[in-house]
PDB file of N, CA and C in Angstrom:
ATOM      1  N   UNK A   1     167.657-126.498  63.639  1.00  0.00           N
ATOM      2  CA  UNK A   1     166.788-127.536  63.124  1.00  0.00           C
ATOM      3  C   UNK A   1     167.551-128.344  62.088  1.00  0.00           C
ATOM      4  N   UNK A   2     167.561-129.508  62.021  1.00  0.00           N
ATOM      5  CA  UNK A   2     168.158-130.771  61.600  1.00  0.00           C
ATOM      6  C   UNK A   2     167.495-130.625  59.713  1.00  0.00           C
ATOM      7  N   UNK A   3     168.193-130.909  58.749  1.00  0.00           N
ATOM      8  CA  UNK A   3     167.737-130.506  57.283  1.00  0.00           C
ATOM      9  C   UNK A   3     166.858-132.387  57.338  1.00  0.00           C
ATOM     10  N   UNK A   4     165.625-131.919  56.501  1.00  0.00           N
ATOM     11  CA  UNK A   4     165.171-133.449  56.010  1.00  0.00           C
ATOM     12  C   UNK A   4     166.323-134.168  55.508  1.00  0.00           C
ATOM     13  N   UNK A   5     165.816-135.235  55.701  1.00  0.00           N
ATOM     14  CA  UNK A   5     166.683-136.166  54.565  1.00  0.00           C
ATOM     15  C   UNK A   5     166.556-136.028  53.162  1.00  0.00           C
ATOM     16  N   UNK A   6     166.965-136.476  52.085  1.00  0.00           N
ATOM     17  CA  UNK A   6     166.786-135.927  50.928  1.00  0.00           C
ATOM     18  C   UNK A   6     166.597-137.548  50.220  1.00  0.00           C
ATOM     19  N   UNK A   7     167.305-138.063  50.086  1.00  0.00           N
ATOM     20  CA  UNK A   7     167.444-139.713  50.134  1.00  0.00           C
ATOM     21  C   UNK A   7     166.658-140.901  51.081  1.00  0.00           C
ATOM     22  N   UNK A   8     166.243-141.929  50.133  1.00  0.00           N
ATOM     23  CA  UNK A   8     165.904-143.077  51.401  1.00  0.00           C
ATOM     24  C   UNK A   8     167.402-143.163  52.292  1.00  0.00           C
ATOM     25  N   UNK A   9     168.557-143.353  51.470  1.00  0.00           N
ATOM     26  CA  UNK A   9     169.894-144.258  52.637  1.00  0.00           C
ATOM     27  C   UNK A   9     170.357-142.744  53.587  1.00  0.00           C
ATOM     28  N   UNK A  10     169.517-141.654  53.167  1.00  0.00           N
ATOM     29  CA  UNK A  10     170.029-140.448  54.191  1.00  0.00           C
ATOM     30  C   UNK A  10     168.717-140.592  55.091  1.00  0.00           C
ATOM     31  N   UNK A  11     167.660-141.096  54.972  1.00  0.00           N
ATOM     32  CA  UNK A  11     166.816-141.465  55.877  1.00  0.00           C
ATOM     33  C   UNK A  11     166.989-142.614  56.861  1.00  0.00           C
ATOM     34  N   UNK A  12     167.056-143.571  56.305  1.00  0.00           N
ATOM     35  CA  UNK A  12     167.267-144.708  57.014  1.00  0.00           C
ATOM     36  C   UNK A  12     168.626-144.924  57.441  1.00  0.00           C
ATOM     37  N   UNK A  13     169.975-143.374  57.454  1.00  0.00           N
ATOM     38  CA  UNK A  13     170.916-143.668  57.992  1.00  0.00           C
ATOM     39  C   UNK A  13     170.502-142.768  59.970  1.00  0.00           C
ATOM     40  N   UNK A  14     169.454-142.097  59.707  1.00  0.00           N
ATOM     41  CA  UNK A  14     169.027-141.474  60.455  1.00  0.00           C
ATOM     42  C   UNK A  14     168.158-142.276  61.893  1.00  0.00           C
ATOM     43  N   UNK A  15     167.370-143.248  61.257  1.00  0.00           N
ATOM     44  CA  UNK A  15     166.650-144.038  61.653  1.00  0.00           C
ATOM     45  C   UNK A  15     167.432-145.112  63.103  1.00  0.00           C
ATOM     46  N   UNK A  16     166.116-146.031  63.822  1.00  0.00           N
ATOM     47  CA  UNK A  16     166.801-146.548  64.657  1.00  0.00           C
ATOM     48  C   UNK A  16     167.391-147.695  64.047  1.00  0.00           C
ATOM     49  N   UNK A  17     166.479-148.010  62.998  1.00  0.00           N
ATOM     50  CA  UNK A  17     166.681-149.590  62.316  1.00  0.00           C
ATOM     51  C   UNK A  17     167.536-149.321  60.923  1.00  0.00           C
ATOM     52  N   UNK A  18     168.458-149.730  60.511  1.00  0.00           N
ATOM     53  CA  UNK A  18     169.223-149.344  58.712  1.00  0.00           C
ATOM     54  C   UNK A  18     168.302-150.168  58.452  1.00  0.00           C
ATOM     55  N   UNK A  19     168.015-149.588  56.558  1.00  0.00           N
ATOM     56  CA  UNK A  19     167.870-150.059  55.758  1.00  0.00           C
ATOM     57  C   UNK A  19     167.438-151.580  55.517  1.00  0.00           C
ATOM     58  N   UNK A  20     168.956-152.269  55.621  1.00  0.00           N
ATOM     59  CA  UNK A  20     169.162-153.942  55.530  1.00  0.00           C
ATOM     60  C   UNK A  20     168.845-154.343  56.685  1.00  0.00           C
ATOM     61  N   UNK A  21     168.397-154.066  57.717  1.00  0.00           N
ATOM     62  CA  UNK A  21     167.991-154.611  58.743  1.00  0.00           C
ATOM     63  C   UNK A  21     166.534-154.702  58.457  1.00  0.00           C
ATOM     64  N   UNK A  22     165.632-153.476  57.915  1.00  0.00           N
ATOM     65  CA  UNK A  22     164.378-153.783  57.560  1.00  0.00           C
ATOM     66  C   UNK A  22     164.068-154.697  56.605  1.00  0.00           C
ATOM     67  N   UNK A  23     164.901-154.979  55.443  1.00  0.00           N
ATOM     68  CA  UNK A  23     164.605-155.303  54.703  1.00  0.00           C
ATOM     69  C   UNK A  23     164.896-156.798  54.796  1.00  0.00           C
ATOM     70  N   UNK A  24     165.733-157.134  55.561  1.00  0.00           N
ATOM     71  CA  UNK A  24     165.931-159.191  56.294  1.00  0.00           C
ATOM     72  C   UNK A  24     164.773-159.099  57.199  1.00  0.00           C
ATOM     73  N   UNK A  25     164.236-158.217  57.775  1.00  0.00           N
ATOM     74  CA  UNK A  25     163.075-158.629  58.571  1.00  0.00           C
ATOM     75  C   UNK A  25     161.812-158.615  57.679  1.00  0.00           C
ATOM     76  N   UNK A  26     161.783-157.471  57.278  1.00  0.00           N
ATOM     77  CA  UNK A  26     160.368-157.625  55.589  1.00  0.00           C
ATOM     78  C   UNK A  26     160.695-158.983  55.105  1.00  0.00           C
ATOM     79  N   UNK A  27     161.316-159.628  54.606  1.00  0.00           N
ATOM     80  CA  UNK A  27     161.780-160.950  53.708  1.00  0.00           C
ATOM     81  C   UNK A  27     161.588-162.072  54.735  1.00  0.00           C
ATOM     82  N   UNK A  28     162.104-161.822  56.155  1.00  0.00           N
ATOM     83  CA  UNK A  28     161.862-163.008  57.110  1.00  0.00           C
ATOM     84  C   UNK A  28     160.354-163.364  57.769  1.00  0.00           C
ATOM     85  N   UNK A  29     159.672-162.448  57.089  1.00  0.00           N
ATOM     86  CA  UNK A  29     158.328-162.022  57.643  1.00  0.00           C
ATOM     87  C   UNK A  29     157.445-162.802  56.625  1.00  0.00           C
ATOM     88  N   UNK A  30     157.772-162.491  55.829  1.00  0.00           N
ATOM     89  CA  UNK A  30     156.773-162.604  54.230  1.00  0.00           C
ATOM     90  C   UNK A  30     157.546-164.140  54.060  1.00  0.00           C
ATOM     91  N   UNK A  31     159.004-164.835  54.133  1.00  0.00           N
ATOM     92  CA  UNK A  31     158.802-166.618  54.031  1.00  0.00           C
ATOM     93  C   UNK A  31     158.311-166.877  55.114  1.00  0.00           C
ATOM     94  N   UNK A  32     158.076-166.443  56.610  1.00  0.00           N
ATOM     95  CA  UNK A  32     157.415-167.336  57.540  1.00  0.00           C
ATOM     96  C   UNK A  32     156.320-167.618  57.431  1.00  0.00           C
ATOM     97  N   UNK A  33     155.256-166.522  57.208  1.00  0.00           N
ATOM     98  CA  UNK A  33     154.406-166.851  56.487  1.00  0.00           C
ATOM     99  C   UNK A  33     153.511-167.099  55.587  1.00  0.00           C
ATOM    100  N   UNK A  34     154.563-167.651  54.383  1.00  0.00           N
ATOM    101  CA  UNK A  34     154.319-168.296  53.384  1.00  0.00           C
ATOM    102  C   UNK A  34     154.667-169.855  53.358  1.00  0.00           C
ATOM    103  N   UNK A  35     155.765-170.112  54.043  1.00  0.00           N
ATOM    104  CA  UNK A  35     156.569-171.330  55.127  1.00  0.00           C
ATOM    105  C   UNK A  35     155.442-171.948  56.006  1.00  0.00           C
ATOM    106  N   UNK A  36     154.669-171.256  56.581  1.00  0.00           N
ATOM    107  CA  UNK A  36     154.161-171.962  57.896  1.00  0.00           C
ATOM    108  C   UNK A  36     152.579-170.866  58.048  1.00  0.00           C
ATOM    109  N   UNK A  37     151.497-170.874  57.119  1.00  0.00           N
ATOM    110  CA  UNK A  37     150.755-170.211  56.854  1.00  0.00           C
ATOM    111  C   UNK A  37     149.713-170.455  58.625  1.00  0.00           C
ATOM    112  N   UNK A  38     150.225-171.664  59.030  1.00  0.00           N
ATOM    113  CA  UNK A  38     148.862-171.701  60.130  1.00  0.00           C
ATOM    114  C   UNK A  38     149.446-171.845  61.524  1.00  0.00           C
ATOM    115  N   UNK A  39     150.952-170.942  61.309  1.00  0.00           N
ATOM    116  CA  UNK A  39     151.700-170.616  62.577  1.00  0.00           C
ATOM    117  C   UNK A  39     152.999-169.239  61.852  1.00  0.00           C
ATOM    118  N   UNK A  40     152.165-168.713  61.522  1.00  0.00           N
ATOM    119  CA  UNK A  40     153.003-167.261  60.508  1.00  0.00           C
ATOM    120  C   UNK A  40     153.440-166.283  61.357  1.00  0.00           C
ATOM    121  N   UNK A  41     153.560-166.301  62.717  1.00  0.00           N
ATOM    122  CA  UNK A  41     154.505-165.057  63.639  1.00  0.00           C
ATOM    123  C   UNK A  41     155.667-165.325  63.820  1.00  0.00           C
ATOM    124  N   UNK A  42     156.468-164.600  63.718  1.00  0.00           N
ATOM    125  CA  UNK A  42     157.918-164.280  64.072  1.00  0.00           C
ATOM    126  C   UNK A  42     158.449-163.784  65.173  1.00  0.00           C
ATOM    127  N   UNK A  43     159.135-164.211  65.851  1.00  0.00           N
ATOM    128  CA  UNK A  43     159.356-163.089  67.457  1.00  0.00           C
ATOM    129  C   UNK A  43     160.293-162.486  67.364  1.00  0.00           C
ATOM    130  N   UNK A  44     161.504-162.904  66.000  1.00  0.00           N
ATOM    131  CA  UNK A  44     162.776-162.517  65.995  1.00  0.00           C
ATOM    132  C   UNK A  44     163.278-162.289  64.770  1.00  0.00           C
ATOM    133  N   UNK A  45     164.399-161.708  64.387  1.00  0.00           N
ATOM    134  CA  UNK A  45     165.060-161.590  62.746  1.00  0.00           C
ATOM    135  C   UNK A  45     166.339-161.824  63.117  1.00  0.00           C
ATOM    136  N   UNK A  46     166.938-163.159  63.628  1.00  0.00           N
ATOM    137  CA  UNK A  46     168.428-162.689  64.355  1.00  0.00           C
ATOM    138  C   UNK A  46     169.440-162.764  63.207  1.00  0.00           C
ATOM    139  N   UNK A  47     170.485-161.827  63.058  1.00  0.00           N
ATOM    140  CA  UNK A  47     171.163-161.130  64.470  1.00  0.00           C
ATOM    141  C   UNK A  47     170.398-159.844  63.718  1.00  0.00           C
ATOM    142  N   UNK A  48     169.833-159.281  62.758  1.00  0.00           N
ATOM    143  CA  UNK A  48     169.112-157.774  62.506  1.00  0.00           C
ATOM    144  C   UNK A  48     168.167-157.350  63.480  1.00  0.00           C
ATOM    145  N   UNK A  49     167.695-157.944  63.868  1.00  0.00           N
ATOM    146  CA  UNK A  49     166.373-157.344  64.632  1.00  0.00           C
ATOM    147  C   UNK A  49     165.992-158.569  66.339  1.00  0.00           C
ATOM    148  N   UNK A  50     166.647-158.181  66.684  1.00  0.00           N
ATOM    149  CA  UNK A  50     166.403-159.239  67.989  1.00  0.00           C
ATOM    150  C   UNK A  50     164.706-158.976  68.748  1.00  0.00           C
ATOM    151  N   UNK A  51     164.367-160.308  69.861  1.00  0.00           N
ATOM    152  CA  UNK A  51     163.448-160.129  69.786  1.00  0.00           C
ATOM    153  C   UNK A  51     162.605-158.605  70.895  1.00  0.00           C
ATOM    154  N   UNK A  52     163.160-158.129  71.642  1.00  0.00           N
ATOM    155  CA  UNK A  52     163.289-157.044  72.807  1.00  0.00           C
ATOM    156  C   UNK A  52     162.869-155.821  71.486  1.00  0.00           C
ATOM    157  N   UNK A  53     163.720-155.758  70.088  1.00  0.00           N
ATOM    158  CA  UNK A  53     163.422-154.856  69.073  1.00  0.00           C
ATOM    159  C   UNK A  53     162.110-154.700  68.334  1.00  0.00           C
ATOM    160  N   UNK A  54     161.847-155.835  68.276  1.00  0.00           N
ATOM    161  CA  UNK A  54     160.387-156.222  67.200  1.00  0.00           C
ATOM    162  C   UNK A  54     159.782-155.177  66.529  1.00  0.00           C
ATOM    163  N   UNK A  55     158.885-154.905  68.001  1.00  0.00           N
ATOM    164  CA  UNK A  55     157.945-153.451  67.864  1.00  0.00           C
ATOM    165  C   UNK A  55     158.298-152.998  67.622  1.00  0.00           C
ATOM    166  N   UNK A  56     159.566-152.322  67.871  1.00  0.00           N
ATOM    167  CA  UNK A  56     159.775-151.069  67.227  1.00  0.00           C
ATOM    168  C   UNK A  56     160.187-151.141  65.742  1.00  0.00           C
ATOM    169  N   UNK A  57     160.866-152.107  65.180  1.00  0.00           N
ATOM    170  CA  UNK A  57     161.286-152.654  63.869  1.00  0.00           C
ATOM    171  C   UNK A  57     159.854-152.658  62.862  1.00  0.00           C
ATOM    172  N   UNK A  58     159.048-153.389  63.347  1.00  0.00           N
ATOM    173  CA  UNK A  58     157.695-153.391  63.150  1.00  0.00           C
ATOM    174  C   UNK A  58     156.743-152.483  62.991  1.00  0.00           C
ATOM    175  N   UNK A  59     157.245-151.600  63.261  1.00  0.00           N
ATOM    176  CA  UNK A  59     156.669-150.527  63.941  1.00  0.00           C
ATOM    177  C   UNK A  59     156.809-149.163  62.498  1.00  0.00           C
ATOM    178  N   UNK A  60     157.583-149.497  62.226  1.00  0.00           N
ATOM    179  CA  UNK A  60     158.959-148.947  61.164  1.00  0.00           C
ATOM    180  C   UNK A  60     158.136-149.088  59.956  1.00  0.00           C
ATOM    181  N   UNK A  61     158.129-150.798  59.822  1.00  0.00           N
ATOM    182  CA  UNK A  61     157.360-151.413  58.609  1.00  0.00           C
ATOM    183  C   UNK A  61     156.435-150.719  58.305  1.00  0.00           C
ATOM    184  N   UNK A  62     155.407-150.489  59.372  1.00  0.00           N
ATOM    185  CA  UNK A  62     153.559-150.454  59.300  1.00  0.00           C
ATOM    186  C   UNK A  62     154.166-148.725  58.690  1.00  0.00           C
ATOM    187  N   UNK A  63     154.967-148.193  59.149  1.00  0.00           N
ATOM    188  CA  UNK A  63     155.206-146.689  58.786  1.00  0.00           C
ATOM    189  C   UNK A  63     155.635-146.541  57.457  1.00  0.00           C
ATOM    190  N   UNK A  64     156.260-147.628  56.831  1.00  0.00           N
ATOM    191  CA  UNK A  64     156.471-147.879  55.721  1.00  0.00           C
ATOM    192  C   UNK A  64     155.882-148.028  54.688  1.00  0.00           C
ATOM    193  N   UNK A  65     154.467-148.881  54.849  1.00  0.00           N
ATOM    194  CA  UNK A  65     152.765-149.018  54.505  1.00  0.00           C
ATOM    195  C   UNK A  65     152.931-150.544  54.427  1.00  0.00           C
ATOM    196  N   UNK A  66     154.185-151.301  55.093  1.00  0.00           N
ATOM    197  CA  UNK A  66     153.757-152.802  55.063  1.00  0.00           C
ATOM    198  C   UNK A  66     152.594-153.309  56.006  1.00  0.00           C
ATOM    199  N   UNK A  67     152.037-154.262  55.286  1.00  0.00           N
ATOM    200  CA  UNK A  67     150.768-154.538  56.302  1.00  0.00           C
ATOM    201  C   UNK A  67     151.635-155.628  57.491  1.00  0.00           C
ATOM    202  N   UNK A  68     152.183-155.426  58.223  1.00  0.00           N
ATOM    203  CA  UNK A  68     152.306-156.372  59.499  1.00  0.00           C
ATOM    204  C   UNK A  68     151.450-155.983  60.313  1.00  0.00           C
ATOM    205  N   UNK A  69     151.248-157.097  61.231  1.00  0.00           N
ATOM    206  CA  UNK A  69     150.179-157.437  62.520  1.00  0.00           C
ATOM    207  C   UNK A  69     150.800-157.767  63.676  1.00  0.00           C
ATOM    208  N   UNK A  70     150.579-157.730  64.333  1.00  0.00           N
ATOM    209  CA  UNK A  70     150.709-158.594  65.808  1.00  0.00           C
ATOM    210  C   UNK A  70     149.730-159.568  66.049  1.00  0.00           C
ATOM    211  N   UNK A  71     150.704-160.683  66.428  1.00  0.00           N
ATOM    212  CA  UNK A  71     149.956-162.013  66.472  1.00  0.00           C
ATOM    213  C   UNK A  71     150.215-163.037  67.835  1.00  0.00           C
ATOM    214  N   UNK A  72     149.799-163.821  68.100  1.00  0.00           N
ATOM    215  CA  UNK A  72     150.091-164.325  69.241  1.00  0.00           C
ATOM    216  C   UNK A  72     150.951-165.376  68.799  1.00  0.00           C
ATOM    217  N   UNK A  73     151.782-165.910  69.358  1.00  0.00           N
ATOM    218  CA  UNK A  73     152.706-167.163  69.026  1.00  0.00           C
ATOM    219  C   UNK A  73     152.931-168.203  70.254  1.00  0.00           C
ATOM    220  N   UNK A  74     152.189-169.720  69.657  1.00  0.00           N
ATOM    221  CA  UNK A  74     151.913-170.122  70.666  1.00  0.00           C
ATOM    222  C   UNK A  74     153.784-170.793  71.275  1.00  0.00           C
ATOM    223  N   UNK A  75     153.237-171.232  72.699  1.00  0.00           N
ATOM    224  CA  UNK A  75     155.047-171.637  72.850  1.00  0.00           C
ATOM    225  C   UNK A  75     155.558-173.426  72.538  1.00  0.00           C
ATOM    226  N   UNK A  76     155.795-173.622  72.557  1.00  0.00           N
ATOM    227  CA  UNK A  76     156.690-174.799  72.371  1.00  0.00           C
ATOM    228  C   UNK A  76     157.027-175.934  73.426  1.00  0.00           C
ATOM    229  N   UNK A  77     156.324-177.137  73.469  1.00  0.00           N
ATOM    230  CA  UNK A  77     156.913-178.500  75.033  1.00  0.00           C
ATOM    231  C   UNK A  77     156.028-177.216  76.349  1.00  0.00           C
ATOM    232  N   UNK A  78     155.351-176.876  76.256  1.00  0.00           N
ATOM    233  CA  UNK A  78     154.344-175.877  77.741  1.00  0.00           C
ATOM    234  C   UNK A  78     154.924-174.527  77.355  1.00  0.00           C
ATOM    235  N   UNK A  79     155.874-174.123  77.087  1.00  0.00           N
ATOM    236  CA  UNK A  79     156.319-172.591  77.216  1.00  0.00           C
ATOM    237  C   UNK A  79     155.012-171.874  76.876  1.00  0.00           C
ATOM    238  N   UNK A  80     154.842-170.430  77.941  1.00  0.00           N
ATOM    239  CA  UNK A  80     153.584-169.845  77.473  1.00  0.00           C
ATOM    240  C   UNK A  80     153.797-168.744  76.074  1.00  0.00           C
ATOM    241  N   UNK A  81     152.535-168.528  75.613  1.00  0.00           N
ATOM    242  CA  UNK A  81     152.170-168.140  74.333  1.00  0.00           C
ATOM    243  C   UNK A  81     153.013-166.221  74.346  1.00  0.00           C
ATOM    244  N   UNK A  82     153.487-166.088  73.198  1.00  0.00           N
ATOM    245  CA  UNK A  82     154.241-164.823  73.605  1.00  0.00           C
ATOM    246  C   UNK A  82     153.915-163.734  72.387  1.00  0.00           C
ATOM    247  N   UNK A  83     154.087-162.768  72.272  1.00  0.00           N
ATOM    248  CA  UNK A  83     153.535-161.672  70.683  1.00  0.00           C
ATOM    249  C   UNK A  83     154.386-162.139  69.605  1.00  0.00           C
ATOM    250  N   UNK A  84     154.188-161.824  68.568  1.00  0.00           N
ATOM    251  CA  UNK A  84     154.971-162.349  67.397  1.00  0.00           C
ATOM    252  C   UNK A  84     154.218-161.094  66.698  1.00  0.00           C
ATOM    253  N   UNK A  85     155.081-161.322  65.346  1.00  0.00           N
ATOM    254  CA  UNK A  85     154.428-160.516  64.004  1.00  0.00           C
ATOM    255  C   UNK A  85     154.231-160.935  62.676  1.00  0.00           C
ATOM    256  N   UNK A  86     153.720-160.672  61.631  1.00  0.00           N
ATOM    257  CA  UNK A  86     153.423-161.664  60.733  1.00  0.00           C
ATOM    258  C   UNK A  86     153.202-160.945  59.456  1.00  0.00           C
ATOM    259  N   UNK A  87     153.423-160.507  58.685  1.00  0.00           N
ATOM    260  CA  UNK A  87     153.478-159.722  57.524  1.00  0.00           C
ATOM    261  C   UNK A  87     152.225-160.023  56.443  1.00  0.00           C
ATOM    262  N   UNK A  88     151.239-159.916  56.323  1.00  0.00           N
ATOM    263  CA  UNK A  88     149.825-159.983  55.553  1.00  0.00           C
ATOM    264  C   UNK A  88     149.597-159.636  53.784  1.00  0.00           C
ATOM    265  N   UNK A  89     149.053-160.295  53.245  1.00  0.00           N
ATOM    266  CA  UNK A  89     148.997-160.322  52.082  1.00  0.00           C
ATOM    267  C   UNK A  89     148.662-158.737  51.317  1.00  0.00           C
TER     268      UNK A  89
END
């Protein structure tokens, strides 16, 4: 059996996502929507968190006790509407 971690950076060296990868996506989350309050989803954190990652990055957060959501994001010139995430007050 594998010893706990003892440390956050012995945790999050463990993890799928490091540290600084959560933490450019927490920060890219919280200016989008503060940036763009009445289109606040994100689909991507590039190059930390691509968009195929999200959920699970996201996923990380909410485990973290950040309040992110899943949100719909509409598309752009017809492209259809796709999930996004959005980090909550």
């Amino acid at each position: 059996m594998r010893p706990a971690a003892t440390t956050r950076t012995e945790f999050f060296a463990d993890s799928r996502f490091s540290e600084e990868a959560l933490i450019t996506l927490r920060d890219a989350l919280r200016a989008r929507a503060t940036s763009h309050p009445d289109n606040p989803g994100l689909v991507a954190c590039l190059p930390a968190v691509p968009a195929h990652r999200m959920a699970g990055a996201c996923a990380e957060l909410i485990r973290l006790g950040y309040p992110v959501t899943r949100v719909t994001v509409g598309g752009w010139n017809g492209a259809k509407a796709r999930d996004g995430w959005t980090l909550g007050a």
